[in-house]
N, C-alpha and C. Protein backbone atom coordinates (compact mmCIF):
# COMPACT_ATOMS: atom_id res chain seq x y z
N UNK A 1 66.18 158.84 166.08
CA UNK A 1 66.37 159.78 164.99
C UNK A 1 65.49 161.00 165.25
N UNK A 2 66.14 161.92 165.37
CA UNK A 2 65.39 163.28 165.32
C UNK A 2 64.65 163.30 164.07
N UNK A 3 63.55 164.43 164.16
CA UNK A 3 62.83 165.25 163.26
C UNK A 3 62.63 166.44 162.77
N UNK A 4 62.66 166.97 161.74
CA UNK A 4 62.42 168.28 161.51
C UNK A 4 61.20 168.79 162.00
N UNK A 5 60.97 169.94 161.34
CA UNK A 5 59.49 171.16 161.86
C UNK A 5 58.10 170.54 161.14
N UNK A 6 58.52 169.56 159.87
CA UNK A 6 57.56 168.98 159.41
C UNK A 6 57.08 167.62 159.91
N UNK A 7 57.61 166.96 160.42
CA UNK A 7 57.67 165.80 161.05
C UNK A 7 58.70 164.71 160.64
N UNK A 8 59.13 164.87 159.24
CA UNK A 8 59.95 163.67 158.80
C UNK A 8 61.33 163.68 158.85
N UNK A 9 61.84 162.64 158.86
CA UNK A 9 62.88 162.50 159.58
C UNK A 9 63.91 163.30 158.87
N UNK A 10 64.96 163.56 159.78
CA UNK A 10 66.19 163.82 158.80
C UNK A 10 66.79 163.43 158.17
N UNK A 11 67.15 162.38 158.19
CA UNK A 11 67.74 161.75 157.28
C UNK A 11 66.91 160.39 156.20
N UNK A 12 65.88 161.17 155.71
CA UNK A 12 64.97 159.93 154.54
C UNK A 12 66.06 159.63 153.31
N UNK A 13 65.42 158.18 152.99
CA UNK A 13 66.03 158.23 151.81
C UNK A 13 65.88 159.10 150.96
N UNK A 14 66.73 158.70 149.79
CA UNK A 14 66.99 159.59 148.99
C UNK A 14 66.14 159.77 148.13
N UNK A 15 65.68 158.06 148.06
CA UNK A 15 64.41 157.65 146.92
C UNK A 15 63.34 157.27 147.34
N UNK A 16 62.15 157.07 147.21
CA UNK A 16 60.88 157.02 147.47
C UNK A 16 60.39 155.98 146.54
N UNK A 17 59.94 155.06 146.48
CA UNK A 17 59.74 153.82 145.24
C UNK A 17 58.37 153.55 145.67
N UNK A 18 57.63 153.40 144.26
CA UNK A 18 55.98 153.72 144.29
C UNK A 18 56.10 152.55 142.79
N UNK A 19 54.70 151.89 143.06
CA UNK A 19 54.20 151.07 141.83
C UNK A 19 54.44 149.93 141.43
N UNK A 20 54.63 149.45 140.04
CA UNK A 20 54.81 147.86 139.91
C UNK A 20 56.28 147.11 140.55
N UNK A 21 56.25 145.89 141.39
CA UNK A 21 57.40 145.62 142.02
C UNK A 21 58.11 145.06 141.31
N UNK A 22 59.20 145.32 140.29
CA UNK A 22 59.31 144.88 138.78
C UNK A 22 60.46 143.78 139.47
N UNK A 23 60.73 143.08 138.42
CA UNK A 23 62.09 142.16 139.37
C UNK A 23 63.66 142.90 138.79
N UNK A 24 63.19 143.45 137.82
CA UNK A 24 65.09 144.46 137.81
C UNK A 24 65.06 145.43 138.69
N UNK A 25 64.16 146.00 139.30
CA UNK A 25 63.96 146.50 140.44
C UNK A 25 64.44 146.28 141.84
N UNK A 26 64.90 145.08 142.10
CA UNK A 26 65.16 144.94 143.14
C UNK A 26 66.36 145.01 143.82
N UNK A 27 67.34 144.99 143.17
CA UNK A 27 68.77 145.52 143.55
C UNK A 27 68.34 147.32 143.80
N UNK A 28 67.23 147.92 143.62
CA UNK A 28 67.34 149.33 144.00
C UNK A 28 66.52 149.24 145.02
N UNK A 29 65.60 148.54 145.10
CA UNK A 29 64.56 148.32 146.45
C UNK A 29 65.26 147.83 147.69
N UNK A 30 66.71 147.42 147.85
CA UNK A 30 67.41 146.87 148.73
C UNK A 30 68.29 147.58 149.19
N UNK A 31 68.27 148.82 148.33
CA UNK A 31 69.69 149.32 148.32
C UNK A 31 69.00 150.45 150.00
N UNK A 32 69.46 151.22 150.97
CA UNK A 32 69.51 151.76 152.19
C UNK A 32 68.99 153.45 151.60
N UNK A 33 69.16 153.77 151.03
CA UNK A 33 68.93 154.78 149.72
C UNK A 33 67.47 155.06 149.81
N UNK A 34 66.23 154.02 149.58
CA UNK A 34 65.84 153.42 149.05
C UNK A 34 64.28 153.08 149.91
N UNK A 35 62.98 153.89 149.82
CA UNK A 35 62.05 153.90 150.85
C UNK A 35 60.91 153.49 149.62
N UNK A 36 59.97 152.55 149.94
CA UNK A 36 59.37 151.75 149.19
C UNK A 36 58.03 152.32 150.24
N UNK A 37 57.06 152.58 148.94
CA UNK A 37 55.55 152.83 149.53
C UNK A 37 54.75 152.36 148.50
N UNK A 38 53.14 151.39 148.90
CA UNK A 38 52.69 151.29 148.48
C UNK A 38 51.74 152.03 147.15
N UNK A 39 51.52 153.43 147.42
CA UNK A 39 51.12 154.17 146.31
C UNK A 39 51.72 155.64 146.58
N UNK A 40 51.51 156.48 145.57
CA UNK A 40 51.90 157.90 145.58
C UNK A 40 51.35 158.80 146.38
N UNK A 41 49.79 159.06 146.85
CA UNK A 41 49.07 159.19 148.19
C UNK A 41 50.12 159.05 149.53
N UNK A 42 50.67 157.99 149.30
CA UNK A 42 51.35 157.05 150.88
C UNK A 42 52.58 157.91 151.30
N UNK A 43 53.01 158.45 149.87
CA UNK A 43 54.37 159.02 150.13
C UNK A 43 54.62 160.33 150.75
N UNK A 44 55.72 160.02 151.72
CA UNK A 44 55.45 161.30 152.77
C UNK A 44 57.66 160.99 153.03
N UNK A 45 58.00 162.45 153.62
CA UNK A 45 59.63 162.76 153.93
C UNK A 45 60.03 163.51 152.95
N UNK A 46 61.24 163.59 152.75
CA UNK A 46 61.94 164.43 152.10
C UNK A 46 63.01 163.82 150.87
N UNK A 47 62.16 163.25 150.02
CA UNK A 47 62.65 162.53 149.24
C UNK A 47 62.86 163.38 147.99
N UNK A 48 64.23 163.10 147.18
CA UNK A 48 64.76 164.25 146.36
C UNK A 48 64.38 163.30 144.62
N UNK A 49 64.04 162.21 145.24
CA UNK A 49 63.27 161.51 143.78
C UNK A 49 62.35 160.54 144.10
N UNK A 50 61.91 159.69 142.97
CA UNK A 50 60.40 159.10 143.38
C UNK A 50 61.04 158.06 142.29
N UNK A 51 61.32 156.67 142.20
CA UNK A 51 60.83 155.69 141.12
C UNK A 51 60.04 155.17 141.20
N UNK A 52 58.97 155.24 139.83
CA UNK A 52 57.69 154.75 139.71
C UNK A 52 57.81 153.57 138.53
N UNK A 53 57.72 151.91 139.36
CA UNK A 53 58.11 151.05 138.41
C UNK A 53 56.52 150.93 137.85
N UNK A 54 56.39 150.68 136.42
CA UNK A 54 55.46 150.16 135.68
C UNK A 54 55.01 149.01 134.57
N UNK A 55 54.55 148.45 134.75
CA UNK A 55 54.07 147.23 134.17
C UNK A 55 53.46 147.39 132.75
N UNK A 56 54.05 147.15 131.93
CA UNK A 56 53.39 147.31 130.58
C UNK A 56 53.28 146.43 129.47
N UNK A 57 53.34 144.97 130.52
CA UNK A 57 53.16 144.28 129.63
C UNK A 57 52.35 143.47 129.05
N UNK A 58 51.18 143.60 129.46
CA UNK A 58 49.74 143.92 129.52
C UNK A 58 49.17 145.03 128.21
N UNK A 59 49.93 145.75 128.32
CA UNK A 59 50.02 147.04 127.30
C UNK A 59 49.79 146.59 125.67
N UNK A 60 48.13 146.12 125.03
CA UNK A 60 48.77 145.50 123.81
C UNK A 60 48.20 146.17 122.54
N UNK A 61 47.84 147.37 122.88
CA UNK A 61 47.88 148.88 121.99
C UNK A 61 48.39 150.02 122.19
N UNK A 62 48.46 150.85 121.51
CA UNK A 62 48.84 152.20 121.91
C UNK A 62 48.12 153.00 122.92
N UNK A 63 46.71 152.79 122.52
CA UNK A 63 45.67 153.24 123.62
C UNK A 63 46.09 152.79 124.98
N UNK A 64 46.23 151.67 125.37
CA UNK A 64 46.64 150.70 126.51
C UNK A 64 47.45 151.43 127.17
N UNK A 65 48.70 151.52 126.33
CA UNK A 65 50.12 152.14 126.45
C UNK A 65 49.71 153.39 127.20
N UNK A 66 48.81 154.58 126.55
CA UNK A 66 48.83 155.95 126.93
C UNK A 66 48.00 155.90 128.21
N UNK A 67 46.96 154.93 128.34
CA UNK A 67 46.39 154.84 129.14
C UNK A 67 46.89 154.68 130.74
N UNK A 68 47.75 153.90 130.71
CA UNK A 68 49.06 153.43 131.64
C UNK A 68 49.77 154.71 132.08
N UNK A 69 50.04 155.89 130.75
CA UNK A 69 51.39 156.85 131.29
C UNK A 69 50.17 157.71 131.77
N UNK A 70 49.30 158.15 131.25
CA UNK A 70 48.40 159.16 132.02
C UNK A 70 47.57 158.71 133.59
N UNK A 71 47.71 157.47 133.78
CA UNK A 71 48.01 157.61 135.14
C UNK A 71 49.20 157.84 135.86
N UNK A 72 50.36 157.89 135.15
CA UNK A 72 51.33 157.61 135.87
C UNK A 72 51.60 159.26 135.86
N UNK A 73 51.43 159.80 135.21
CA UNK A 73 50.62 161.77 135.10
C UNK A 73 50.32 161.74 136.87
N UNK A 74 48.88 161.38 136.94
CA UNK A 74 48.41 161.66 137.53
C UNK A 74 48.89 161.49 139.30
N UNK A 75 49.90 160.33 139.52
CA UNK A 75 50.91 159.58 140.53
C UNK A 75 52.06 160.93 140.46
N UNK A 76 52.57 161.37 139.21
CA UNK A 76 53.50 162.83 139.80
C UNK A 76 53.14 163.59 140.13
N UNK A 77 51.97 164.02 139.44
CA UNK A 77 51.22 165.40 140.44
C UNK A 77 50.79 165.29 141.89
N UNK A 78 50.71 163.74 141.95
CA UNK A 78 50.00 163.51 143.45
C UNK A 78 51.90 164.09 144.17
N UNK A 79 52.28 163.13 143.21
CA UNK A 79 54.22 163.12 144.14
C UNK A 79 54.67 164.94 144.52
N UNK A 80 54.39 165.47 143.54
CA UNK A 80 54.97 167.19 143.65
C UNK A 80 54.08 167.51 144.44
N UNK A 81 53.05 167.35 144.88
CA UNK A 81 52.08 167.67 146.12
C UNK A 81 52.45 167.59 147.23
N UNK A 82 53.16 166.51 147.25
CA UNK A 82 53.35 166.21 148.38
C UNK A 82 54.71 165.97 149.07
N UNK A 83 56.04 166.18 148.03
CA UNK A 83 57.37 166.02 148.37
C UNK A 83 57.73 167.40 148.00
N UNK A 84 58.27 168.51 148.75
CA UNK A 84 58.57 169.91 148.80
C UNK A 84 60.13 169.75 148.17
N UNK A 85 60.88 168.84 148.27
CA UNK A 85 62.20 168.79 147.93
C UNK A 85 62.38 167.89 146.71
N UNK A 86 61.00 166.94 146.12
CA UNK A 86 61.13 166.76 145.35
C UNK A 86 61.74 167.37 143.28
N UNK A 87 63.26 166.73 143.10
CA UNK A 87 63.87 166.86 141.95
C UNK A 87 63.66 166.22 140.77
N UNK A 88 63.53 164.60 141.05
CA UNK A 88 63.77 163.54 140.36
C UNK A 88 62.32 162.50 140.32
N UNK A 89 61.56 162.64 139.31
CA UNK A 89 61.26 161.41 138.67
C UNK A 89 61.46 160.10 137.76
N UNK A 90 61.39 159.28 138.19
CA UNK A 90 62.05 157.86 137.37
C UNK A 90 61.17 157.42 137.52
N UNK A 91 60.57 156.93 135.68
CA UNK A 91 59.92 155.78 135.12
C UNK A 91 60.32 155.46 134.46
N UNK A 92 60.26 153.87 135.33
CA UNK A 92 61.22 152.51 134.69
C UNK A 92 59.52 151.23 133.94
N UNK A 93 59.57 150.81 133.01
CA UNK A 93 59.37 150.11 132.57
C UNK A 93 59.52 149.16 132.14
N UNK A 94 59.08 147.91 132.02
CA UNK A 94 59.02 146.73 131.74
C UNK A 94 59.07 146.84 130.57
N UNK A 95 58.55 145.35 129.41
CA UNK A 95 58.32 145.27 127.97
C UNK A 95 57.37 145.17 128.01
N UNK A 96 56.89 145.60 126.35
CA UNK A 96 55.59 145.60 125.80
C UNK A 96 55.62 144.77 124.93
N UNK A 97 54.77 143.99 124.17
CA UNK A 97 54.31 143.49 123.26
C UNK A 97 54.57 144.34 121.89
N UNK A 98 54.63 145.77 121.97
CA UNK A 98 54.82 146.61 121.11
C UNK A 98 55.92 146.99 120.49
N UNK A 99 55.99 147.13 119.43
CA UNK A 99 57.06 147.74 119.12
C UNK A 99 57.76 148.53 119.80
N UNK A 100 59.82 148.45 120.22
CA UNK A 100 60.38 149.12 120.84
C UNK A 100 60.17 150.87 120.39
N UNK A 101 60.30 150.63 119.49
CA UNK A 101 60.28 152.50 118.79
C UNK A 101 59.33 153.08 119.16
N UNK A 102 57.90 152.70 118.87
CA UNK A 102 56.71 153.08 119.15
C UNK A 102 56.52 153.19 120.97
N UNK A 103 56.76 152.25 121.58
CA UNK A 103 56.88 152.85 122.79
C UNK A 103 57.68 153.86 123.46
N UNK A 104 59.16 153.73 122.74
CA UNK A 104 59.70 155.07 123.31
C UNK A 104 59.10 156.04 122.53
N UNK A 105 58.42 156.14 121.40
CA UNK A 105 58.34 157.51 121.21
C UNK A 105 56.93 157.72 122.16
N UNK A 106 55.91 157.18 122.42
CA UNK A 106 54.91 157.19 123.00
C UNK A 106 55.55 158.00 124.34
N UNK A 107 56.27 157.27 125.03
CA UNK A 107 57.01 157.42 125.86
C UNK A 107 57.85 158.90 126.03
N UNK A 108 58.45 159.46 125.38
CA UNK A 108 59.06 160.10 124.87
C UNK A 108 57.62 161.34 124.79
N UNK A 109 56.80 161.03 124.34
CA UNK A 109 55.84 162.45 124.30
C UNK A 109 55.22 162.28 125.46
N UNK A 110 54.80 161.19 126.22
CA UNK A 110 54.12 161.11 127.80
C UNK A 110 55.44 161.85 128.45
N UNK A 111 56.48 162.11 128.42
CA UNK A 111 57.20 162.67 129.37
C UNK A 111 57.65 164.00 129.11
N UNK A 112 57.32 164.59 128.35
CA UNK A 112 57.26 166.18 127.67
C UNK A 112 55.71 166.67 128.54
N UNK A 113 54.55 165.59 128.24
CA UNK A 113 53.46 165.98 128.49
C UNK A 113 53.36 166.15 129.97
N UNK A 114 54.03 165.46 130.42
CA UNK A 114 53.75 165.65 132.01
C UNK A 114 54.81 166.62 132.45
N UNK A 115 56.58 166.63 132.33
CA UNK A 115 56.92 167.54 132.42
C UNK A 115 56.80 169.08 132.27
N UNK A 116 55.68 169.43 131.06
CA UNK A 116 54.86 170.54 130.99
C UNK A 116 54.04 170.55 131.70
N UNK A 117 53.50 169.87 132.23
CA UNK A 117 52.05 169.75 132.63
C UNK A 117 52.76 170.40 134.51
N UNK A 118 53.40 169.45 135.40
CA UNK A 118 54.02 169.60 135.98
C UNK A 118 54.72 171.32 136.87
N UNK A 119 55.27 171.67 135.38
CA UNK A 119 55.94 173.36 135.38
C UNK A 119 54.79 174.06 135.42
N UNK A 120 53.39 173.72 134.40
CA UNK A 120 52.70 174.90 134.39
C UNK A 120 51.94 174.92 135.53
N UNK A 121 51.02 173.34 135.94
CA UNK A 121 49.75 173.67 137.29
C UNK A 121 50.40 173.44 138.45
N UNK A 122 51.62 173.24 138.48
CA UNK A 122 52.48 173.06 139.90
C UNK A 122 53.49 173.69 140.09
N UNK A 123 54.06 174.76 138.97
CA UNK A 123 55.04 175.68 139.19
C UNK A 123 56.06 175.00 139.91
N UNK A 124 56.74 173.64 139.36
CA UNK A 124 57.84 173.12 139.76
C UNK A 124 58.59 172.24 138.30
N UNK A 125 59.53 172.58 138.73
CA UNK A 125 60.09 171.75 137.33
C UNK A 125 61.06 170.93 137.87
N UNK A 126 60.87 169.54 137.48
CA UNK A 126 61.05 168.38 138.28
C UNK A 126 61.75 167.64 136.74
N UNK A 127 62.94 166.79 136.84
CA UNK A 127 63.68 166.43 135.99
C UNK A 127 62.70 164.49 135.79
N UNK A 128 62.18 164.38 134.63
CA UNK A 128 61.74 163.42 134.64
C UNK A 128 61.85 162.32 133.12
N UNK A 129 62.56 161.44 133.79
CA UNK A 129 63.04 160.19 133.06
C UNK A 129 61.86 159.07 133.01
N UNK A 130 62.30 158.55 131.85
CA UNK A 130 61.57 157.48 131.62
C UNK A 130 62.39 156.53 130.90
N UNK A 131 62.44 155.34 131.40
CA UNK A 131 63.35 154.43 130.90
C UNK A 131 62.84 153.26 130.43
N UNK A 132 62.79 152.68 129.51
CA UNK A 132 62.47 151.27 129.06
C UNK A 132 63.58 150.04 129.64
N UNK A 133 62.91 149.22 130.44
CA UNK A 133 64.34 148.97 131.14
C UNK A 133 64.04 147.05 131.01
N UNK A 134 63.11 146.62 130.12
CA UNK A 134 62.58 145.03 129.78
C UNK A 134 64.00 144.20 129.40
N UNK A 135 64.77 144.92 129.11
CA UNK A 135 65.70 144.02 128.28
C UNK A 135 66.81 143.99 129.23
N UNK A 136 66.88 144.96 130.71
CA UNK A 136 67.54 144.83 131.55
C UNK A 136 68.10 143.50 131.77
N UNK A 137 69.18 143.16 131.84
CA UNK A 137 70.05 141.77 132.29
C UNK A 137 70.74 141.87 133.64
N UNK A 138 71.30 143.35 133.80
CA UNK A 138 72.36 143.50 135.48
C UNK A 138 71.64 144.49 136.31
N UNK A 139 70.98 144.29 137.15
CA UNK A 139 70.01 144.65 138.24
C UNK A 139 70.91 145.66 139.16
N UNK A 140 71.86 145.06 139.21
CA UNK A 140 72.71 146.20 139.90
C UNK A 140 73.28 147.27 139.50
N UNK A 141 73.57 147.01 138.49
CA UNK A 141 73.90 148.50 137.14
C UNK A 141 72.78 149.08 137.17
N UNK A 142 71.59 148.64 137.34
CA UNK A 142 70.44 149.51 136.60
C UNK A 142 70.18 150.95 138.18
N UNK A 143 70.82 149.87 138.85
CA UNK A 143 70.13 150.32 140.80
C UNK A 143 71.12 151.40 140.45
N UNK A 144 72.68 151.53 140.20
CA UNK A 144 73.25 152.31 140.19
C UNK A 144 73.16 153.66 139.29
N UNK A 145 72.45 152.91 138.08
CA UNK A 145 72.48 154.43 137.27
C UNK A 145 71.16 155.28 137.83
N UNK A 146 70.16 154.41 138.42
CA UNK A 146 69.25 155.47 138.50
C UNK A 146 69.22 155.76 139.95
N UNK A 147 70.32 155.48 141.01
CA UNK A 147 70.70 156.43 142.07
C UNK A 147 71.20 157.19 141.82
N UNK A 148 72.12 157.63 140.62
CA UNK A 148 73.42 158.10 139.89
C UNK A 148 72.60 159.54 139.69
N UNK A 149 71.22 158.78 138.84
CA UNK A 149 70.55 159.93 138.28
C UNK A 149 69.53 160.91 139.61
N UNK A 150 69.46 160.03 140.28
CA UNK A 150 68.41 161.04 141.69
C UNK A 150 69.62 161.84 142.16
N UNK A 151 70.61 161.35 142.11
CA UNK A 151 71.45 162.77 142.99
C UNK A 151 72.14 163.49 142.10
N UNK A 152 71.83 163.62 140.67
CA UNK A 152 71.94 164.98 140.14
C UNK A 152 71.35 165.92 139.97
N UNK A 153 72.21 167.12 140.31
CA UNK A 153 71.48 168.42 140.29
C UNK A 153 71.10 169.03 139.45
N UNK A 154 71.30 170.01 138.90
CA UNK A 154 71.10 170.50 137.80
C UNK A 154 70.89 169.61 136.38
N UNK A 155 70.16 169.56 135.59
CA UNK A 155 70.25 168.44 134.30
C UNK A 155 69.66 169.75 132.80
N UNK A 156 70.36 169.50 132.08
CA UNK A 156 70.10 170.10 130.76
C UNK A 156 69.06 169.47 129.91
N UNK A 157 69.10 168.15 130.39
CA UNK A 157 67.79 167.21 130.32
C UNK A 157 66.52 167.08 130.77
N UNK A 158 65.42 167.68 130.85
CA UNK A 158 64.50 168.12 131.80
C UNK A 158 63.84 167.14 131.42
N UNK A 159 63.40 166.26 130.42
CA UNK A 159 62.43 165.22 130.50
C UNK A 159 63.42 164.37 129.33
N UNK A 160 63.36 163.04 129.67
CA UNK A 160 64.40 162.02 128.36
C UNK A 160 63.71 160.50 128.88
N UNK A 161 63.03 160.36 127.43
CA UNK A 161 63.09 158.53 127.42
C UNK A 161 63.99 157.43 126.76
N UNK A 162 64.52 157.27 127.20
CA UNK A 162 65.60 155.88 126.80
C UNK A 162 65.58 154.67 127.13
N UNK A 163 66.16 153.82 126.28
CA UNK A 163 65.85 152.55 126.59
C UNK A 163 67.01 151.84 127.50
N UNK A 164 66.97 150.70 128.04
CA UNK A 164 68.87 150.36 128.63
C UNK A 164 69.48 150.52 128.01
N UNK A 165 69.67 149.88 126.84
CA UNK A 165 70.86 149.24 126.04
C UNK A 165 71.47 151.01 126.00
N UNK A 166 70.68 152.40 126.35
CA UNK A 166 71.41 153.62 125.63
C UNK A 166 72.20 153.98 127.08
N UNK A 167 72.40 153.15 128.42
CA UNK A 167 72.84 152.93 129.40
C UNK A 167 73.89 152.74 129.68
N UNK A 168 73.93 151.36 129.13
CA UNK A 168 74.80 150.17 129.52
C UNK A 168 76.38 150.68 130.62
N UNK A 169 76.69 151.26 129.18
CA UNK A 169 78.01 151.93 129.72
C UNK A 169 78.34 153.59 129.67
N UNK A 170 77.06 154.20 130.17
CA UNK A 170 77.41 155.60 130.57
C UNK A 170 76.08 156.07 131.46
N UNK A 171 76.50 156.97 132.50
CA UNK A 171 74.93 157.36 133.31
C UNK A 171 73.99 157.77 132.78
N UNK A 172 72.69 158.04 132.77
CA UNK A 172 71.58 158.34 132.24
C UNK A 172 71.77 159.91 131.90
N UNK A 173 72.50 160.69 132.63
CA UNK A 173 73.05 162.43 132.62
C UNK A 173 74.00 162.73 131.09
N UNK A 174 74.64 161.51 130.74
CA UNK A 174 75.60 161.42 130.19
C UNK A 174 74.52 161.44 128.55
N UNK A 175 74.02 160.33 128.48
CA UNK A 175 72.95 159.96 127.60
C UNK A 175 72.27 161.19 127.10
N UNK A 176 71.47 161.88 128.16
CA UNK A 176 70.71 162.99 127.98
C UNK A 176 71.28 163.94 127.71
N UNK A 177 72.74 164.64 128.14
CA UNK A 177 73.24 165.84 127.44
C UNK A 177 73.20 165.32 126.37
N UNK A 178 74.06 164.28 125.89
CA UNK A 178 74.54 164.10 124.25
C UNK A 178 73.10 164.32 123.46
N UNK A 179 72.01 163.63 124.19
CA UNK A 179 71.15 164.05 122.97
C UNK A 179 70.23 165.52 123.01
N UNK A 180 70.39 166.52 124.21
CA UNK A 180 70.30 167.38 124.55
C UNK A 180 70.84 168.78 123.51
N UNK A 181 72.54 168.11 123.41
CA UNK A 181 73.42 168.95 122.33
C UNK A 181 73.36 168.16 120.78
């Protein structure tokens, strides 16, 4: 395989997979798509998204909870540092002990916060999802919607947390306009 002027290959996956090795995860960790690195530091090519699986079930306050997304802050800024073609962030989550509502909305303001955060000290605006994905049942649906979602371009959705079940049966793009308009 040839290389570009930067060193990485031409043809990298599409996705870059960083963080907890969740088990609905793994129909996307298999998929050819699909480049798995131990941390966000590690990640290097030309990857057009990043899923960052996270563990939150451990998570058994709110504090806990925020504590968790502001590192996971700190794992995108490392990611836009270092991926020039980077589009797409995906955070997928496990369950919490917590109330569903309360975590997406938690959720839901951790991904405004970093998506701002993101545009202003990195002058990139990077489309970033966050998904509650504990109640996941089909591993392969899940692999598909959020390949579905790394290779879209343009999104009217610039930051959206949802849970599966708002999935099931439409892509994550689909989800986010409607609640967009």
């Amino acid at each position: 395989m040839s290389t570009e002027p930067d060193g990485a290959p031409e043809h990298s996956p599409l996705i870059a997979m960083i963080g907890a090795r969740l088990g609905f995860l793994a129909a996307l960790r298999a998929a050819p798509e699909v480049q798995e690195f131990p941390r966000a530091g590690a990640v290097s090519g030309r990857h057009r998204a990043v899923v960052i699986g996270v563990d939150v079930a451990a998570s058994r306050t709110r504090h806990q909870l925020r504590a968790v997304l502001r590192d996971v802050e700190v794992q995108c800024s490392v990611l836009v540092s270092r991926l020039h073609r980077l589009e797409h962030i995906l955070v997928v989550l496990n369950g919490s002990i917590l109330p569903e509502r309360i975590v997406l909305r938690i959720c839901d303001g951790a991904a405004g916060r970093i998506h701002a955060y993101l545009e202003q000290a990195c002058a990139r605006s990077i489309v970033l999802t966050v998904l509650l994905a504990g109640e996941c049942d089909d591993h392969g649906s899940l692999a598909e919607r959020l390949m579905a979602r790394a290779r879209q371009r343009a999104s009217l959705d610039a930051r959206i947390a949802l849970r599966w079940r708002d999935i099931v049966s439409q892509p994550i793009g689909a989800v986010g306009a409607n609640t967009y308009v």
